[in-house]
N, C-alpha and C. Protein backbone atom coordinates (compact mmCIF):
# COMPACT_ATOMS: atom_id res chain seq x y z
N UNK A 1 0.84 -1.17 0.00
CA UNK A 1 0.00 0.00 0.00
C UNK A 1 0.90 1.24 0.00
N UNK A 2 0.48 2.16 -0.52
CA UNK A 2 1.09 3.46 -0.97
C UNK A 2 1.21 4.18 0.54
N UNK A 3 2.27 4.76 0.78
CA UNK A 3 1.94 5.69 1.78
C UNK A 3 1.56 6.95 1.66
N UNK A 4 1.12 7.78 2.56
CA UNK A 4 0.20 8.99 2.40
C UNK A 4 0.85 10.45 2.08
N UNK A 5 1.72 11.25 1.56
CA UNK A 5 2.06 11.91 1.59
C UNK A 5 2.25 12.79 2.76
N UNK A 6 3.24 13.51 2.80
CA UNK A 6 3.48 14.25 4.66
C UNK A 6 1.84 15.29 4.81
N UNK A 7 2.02 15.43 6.01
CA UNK A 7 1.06 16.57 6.05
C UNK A 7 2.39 17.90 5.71
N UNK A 8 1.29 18.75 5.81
CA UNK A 8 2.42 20.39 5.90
C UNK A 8 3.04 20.27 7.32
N UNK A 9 2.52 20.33 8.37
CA UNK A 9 3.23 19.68 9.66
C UNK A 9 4.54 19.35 9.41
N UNK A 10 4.38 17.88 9.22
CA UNK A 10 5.16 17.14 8.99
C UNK A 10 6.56 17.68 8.61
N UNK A 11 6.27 18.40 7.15
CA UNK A 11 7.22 19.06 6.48
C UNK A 11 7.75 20.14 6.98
N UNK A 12 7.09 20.87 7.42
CA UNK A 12 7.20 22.10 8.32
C UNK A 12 8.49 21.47 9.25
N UNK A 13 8.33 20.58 10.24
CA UNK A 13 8.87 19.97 10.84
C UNK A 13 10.44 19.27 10.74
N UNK A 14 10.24 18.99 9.70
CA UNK A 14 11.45 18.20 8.56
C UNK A 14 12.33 19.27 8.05
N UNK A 15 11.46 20.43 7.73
CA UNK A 15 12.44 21.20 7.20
C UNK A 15 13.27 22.05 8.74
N UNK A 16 12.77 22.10 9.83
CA UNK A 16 12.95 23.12 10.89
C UNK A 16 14.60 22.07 11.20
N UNK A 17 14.43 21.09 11.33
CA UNK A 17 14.85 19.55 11.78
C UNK A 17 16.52 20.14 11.06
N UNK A 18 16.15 20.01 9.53
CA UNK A 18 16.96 20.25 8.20
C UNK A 18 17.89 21.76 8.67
N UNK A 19 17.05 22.55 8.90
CA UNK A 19 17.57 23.78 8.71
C UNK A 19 18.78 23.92 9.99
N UNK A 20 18.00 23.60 11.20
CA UNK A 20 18.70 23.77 12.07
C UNK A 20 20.74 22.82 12.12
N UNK A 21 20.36 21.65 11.21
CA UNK A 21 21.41 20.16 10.75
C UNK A 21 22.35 21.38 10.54
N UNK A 22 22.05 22.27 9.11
CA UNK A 22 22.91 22.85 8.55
C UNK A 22 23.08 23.93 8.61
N UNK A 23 22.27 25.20 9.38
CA UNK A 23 22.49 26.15 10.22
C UNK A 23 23.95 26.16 11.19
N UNK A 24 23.71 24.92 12.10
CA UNK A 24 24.94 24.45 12.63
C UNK A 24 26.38 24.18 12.12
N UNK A 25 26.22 23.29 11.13
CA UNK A 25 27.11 22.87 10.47
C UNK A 25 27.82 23.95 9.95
N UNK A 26 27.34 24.88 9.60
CA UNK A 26 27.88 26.34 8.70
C UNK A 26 28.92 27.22 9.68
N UNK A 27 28.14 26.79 10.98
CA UNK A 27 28.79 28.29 11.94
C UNK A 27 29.85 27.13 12.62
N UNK A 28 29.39 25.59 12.70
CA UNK A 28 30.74 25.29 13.36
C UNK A 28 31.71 25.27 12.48
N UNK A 29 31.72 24.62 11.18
CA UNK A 29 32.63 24.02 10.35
C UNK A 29 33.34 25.22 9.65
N UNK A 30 32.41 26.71 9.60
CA UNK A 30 33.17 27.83 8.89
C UNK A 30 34.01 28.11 10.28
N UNK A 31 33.23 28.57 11.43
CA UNK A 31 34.18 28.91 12.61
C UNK A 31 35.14 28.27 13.03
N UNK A 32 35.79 27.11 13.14
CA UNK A 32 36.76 25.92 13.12
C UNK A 32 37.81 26.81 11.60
N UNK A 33 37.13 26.56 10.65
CA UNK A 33 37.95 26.86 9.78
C UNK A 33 38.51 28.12 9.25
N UNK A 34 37.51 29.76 10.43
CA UNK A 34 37.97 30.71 10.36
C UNK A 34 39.46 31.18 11.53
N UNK A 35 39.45 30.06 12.13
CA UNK A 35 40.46 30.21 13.22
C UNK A 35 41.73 29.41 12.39
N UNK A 36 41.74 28.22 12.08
CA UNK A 36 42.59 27.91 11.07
C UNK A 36 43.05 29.07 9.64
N UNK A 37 42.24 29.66 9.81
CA UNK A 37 42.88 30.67 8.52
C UNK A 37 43.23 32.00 8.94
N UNK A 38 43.29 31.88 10.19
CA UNK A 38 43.93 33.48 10.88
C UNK A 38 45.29 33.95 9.91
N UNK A 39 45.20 34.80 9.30
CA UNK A 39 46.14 35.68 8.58
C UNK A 39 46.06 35.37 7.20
N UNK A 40 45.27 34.57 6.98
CA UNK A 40 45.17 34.64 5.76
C UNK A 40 43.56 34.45 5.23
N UNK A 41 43.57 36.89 4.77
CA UNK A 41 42.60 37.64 4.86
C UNK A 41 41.37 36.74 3.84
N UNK A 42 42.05 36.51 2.94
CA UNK A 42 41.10 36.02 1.57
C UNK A 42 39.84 35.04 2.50
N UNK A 43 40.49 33.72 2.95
CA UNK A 43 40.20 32.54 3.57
C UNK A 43 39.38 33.15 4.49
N UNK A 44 39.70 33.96 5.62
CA UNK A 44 38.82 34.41 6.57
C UNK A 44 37.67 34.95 6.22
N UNK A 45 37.98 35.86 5.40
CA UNK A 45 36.56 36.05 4.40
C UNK A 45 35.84 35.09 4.22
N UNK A 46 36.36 34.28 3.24
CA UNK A 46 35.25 33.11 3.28
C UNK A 46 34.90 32.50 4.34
N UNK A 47 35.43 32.65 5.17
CA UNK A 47 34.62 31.69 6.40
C UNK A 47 33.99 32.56 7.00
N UNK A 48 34.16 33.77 7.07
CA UNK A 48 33.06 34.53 8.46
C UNK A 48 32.01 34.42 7.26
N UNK A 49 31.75 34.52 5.88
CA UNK A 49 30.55 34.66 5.02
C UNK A 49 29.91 33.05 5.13
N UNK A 50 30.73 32.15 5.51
CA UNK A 50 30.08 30.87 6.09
C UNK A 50 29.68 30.82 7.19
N UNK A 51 30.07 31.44 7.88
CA UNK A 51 29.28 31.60 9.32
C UNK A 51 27.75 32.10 9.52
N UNK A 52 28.16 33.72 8.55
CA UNK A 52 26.93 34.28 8.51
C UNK A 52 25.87 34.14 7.82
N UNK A 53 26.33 32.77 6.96
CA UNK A 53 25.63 31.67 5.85
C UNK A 53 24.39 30.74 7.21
N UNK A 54 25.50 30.58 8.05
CA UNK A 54 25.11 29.45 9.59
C UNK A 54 23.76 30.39 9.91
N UNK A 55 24.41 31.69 10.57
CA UNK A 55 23.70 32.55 11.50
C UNK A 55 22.34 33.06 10.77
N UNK A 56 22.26 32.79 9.42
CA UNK A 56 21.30 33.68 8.53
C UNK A 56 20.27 32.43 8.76
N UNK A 57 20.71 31.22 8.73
CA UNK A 57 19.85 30.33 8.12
C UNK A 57 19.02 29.92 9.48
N UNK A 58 19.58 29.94 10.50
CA UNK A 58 19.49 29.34 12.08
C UNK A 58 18.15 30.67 12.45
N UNK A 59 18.75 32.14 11.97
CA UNK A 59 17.86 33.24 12.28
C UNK A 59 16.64 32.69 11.33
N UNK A 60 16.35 31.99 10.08
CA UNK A 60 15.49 32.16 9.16
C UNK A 60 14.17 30.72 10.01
N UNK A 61 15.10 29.84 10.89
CA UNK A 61 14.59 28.69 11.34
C UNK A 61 13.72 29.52 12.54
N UNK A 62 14.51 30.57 13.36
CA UNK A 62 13.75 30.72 14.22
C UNK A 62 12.55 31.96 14.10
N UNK A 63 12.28 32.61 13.16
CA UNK A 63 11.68 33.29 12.09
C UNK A 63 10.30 31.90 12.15
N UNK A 64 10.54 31.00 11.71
CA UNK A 64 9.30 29.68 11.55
C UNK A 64 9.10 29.10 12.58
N UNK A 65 9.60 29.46 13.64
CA UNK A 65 9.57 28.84 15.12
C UNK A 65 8.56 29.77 15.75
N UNK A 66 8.71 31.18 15.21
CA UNK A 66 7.51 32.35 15.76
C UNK A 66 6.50 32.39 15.04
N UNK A 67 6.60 31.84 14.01
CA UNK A 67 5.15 31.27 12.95
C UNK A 67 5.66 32.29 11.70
N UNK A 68 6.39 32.82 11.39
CA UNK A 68 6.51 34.15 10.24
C UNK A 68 7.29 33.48 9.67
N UNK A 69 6.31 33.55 8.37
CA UNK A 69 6.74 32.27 6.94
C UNK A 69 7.71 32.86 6.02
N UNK A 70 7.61 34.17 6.61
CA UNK A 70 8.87 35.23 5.81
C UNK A 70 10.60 34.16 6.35
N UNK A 71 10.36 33.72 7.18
CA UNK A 71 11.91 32.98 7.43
C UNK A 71 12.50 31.89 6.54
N UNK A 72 11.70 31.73 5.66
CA UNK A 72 12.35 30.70 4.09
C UNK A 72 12.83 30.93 3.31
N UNK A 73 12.81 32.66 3.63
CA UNK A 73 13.18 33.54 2.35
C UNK A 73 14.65 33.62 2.77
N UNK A 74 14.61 33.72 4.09
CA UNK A 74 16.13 33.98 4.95
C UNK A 74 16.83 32.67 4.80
N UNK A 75 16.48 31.65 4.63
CA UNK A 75 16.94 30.39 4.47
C UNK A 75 17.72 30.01 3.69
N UNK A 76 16.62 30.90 2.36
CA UNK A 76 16.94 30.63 1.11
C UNK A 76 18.11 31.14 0.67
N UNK A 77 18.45 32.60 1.32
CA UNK A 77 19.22 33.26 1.28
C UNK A 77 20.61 32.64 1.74
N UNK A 78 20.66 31.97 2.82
CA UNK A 78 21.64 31.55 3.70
C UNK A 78 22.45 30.45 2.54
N UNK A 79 21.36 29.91 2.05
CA UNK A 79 21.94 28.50 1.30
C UNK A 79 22.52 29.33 0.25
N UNK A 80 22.67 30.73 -0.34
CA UNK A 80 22.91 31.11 -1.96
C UNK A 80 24.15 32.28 -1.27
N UNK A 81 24.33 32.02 -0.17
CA UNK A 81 25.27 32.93 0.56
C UNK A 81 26.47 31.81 0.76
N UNK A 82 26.18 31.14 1.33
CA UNK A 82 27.04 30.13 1.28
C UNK A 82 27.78 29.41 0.14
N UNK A 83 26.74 29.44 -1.24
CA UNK A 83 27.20 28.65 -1.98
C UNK A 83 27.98 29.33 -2.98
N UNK A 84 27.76 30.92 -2.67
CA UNK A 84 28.23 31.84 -3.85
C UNK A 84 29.89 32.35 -2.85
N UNK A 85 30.49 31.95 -1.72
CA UNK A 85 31.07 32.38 -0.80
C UNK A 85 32.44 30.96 -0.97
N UNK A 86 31.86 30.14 -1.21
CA UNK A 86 32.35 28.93 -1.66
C UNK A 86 33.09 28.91 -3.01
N UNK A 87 32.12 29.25 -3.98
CA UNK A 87 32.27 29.01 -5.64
C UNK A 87 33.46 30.11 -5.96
N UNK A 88 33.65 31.00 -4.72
CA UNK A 88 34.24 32.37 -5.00
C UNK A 88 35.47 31.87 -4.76
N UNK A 89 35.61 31.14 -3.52
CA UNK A 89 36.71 30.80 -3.01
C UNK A 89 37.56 29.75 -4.23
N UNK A 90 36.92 28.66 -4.32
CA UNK A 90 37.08 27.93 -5.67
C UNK A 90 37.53 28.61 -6.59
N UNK A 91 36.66 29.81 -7.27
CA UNK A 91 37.24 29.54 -8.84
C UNK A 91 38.75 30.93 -7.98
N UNK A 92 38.76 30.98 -7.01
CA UNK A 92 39.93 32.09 -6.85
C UNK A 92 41.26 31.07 -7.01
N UNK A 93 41.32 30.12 -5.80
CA UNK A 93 42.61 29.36 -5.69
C UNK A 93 42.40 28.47 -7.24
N UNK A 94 41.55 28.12 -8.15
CA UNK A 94 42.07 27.87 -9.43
C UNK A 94 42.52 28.84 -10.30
N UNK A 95 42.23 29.64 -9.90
CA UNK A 95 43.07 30.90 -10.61
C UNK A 95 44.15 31.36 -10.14
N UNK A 96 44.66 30.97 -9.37
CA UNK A 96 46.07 31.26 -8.89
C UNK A 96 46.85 30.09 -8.74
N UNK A 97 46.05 29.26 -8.70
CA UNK A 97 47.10 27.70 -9.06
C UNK A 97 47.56 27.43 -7.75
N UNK A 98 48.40 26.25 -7.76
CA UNK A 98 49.09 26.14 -6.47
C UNK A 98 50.07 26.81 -5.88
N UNK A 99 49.63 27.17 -5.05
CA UNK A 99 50.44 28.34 -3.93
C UNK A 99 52.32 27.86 -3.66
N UNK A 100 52.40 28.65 -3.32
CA UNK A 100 53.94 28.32 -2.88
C UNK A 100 54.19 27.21 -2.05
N UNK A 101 53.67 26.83 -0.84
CA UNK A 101 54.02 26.11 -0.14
C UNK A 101 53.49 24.42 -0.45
N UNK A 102 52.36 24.17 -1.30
CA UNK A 102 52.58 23.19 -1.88
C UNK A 102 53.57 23.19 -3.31
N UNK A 103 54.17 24.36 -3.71
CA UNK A 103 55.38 23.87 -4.57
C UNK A 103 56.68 23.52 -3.91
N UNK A 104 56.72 24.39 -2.50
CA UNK A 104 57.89 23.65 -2.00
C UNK A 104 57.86 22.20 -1.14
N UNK A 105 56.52 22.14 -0.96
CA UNK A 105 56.71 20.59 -0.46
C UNK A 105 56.85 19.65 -1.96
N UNK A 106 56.37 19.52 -2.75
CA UNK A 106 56.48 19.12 -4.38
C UNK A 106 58.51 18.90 -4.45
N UNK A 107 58.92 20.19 -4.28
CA UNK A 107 60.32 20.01 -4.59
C UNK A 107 61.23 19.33 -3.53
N UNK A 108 60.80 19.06 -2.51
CA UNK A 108 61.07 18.88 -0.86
C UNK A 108 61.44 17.12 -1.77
N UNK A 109 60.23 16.95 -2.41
CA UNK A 109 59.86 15.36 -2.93
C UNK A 109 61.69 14.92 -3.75
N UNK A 110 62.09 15.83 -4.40
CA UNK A 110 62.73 15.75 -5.47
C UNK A 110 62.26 14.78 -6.56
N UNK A 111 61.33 14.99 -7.03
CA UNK A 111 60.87 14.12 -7.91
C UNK A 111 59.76 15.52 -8.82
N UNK A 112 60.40 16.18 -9.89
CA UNK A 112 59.72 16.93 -10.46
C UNK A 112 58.72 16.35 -11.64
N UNK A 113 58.33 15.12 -11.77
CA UNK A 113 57.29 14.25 -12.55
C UNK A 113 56.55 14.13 -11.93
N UNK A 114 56.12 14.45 -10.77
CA UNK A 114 55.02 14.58 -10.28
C UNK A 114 54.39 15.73 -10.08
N UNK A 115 55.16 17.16 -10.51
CA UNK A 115 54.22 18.18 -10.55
C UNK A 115 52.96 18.31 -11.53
N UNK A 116 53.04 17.89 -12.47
CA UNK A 116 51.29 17.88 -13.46
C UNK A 116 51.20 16.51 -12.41
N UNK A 117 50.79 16.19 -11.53
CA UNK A 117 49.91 14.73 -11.29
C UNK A 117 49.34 16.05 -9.61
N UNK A 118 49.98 16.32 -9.24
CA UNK A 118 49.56 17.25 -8.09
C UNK A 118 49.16 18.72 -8.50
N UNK A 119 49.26 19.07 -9.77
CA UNK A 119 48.38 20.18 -10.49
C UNK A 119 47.22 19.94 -10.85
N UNK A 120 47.34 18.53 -11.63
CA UNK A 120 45.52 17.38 -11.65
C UNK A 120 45.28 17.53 -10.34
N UNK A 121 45.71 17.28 -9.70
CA UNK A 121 44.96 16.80 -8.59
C UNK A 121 44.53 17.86 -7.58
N UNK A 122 45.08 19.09 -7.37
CA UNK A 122 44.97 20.10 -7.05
C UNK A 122 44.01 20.50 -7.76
N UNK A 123 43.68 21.00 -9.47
CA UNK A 123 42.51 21.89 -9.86
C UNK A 123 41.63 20.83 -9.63
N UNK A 124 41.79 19.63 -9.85
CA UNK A 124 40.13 18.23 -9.41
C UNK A 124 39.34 18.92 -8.09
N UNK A 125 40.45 18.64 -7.34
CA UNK A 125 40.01 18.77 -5.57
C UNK A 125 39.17 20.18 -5.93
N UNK A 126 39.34 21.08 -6.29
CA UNK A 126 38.78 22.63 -6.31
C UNK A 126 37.01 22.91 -7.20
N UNK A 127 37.32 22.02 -8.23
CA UNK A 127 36.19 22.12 -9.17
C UNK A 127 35.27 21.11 -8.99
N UNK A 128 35.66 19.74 -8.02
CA UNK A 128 34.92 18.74 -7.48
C UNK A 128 34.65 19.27 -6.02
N UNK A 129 34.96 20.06 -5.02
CA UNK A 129 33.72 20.75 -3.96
C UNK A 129 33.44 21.97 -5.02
N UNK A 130 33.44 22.91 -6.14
CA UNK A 130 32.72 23.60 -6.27
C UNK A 130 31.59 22.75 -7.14
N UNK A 131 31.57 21.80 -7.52
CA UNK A 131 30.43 21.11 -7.90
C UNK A 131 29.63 20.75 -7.12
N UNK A 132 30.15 20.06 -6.37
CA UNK A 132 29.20 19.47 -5.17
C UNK A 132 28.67 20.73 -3.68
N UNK A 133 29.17 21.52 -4.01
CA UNK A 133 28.76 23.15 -3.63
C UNK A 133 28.09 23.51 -4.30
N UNK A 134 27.68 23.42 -5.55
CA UNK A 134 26.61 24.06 -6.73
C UNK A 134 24.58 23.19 -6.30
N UNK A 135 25.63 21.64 -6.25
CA UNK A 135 24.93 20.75 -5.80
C UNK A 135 23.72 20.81 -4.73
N UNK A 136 24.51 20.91 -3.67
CA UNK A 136 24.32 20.55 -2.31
C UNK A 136 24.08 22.03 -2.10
N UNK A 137 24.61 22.88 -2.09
CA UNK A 137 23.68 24.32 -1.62
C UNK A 137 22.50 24.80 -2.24
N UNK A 138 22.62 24.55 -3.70
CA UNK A 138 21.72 24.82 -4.92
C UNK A 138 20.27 23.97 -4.24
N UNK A 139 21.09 22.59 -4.02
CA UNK A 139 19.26 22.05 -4.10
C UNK A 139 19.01 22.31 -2.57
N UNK A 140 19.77 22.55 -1.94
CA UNK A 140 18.77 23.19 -0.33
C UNK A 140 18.18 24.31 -0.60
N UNK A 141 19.08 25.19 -1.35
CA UNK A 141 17.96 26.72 -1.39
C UNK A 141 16.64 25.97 -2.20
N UNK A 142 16.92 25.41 -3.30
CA UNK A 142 15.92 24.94 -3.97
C UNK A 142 14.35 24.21 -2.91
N UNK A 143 14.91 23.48 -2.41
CA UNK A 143 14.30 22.55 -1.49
C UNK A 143 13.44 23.45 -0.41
N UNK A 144 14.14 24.58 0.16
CA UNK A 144 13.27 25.29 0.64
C UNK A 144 12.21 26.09 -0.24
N UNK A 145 13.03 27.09 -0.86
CA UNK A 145 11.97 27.87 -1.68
C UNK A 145 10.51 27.13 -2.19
N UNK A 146 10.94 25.63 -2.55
CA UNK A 146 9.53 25.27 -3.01
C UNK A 146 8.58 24.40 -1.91
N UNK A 147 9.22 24.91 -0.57
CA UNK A 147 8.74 24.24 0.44
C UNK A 147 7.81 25.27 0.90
N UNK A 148 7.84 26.69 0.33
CA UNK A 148 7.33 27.95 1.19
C UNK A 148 5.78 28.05 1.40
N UNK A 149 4.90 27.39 0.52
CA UNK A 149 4.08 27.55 0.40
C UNK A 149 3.11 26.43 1.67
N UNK A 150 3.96 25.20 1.43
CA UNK A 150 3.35 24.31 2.54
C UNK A 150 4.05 24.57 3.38
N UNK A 151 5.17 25.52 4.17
CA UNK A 151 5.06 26.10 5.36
C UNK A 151 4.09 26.59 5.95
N UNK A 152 3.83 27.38 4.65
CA UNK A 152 2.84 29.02 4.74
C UNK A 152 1.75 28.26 5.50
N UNK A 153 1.25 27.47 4.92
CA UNK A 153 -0.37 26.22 5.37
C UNK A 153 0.03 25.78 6.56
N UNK A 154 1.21 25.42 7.21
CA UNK A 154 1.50 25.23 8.08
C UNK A 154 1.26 25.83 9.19
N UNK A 155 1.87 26.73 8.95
CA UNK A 155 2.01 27.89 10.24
C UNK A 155 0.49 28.57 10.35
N UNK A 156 -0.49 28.54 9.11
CA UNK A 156 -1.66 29.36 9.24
C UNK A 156 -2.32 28.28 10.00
N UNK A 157 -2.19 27.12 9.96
CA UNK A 157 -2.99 25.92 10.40
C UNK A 157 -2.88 26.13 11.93
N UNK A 158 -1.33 26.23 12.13
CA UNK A 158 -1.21 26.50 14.12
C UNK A 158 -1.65 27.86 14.08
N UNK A 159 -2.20 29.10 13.50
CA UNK A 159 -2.87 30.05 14.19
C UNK A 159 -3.93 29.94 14.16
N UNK A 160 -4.46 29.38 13.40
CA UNK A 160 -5.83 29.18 13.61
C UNK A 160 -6.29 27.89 14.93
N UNK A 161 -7.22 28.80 15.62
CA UNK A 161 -7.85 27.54 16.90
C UNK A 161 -8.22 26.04 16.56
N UNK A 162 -8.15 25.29 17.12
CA UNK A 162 -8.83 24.08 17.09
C UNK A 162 -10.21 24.01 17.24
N UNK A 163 -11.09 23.52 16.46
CA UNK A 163 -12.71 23.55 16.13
C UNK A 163 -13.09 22.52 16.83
N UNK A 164 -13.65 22.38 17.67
CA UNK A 164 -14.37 20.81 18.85
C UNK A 164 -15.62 21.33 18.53
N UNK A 165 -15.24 19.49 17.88
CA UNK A 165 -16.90 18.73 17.55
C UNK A 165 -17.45 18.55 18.92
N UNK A 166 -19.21 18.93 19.39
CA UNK A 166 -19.70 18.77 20.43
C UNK A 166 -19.58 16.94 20.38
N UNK A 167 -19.54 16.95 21.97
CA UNK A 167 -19.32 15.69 22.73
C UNK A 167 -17.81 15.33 22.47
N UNK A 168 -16.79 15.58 21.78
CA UNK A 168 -15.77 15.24 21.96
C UNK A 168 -14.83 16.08 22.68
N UNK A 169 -13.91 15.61 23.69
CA UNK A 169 -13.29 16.36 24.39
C UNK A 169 -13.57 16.70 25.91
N UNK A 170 -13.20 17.29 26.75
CA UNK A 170 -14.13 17.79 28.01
C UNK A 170 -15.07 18.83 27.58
N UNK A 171 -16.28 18.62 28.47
CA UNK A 171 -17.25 19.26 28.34
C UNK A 171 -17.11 20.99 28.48
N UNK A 172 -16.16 21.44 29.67
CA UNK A 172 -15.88 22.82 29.59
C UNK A 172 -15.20 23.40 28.17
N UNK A 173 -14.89 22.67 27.60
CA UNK A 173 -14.14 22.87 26.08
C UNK A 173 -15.30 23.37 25.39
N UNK A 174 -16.66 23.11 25.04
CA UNK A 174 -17.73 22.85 24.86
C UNK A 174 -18.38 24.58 24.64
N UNK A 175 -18.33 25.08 23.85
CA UNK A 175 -18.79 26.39 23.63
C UNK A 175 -20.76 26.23 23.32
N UNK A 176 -21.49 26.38 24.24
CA UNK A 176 -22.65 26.94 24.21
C UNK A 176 -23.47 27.88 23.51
């Protein structure tokens, strides 16, 4: 037998669940990695704009926690902040190639036949997370934005009162 599709609830729920997963993930994993990049301005950049990727999206969760369906928009935002903060970072260090200090560990090797195999492998690593950054941020903003509407039903559903059918419930419930 087929199962029933979520309610808006449900989803509502799933996404709060979701948001908060990677809200987190943003402010720990950029903050971890903005302390690792102390002095080097470029990098820090990108990570406090991952943070505030975290902080935007966590603010957009608790925005739907007060019932204001306007917080998906902030969500949405968070995920296209992040992913454009990322892609930046990417196509920068492929444009500058490998830095000095992986050329001097390269020569450290004495084995200069392996510099095109660690230049492959260097622009791969860069253009394989900005893919899976195009990916993975793309379809969360995605995922929300087209979630907005069965939020919206959501949240109107918890402002609106609960309707009791007479005889069900306690009797003081019971409007006369």
């Amino acid at each position: 037998m087929k199962k029933p599709p979520p309610s808006p609830e449900e989803q509502l729920q799933r996404m709060l669940r979701v948001a908060r997963f990677n809200g987190l993930s943003f402010v720990i994993i950029g903050g971890l990695s903005l302390l690792i990049s102390l002095g080097d301005w470029f990098g820090m950049a990108v990570c406090a704009a991952v943070v505030c990727g975290g902080s935007l999206e966590l603010s957009g969760r608790k925005q739907l926690l007060g019932g204001d369906a306007t917080g998906v928009r902030r969500m949405v935002k968070a995920e296209l902040l992040v992913l454009a903060a990322i892609e930046i970072y990417c196509l920068a260090k492929l444009s500058q190639g490998m830095g000095p200090e992986l050329r001097e560990a390269i020569a450290g090797l004495d084995m200069p036949e392996l510099e095109p195999a660690f230049r492959s492998a260097f622009s791969a690593t860069y253009i394989a997370v900005g893919l899976v950054t195009i990916v993975y941020q793309g379809g969360m903003a995605r995922y929300y934005g087209r979630k907005a509407e069965v939020v919206r039903a959501a949240l109107e559903a918890r402002a609106r009162p609960a309707i009791r059918v007479a005889g069900q419930g306690a009797p003081e419930d019971e409007v006369t």
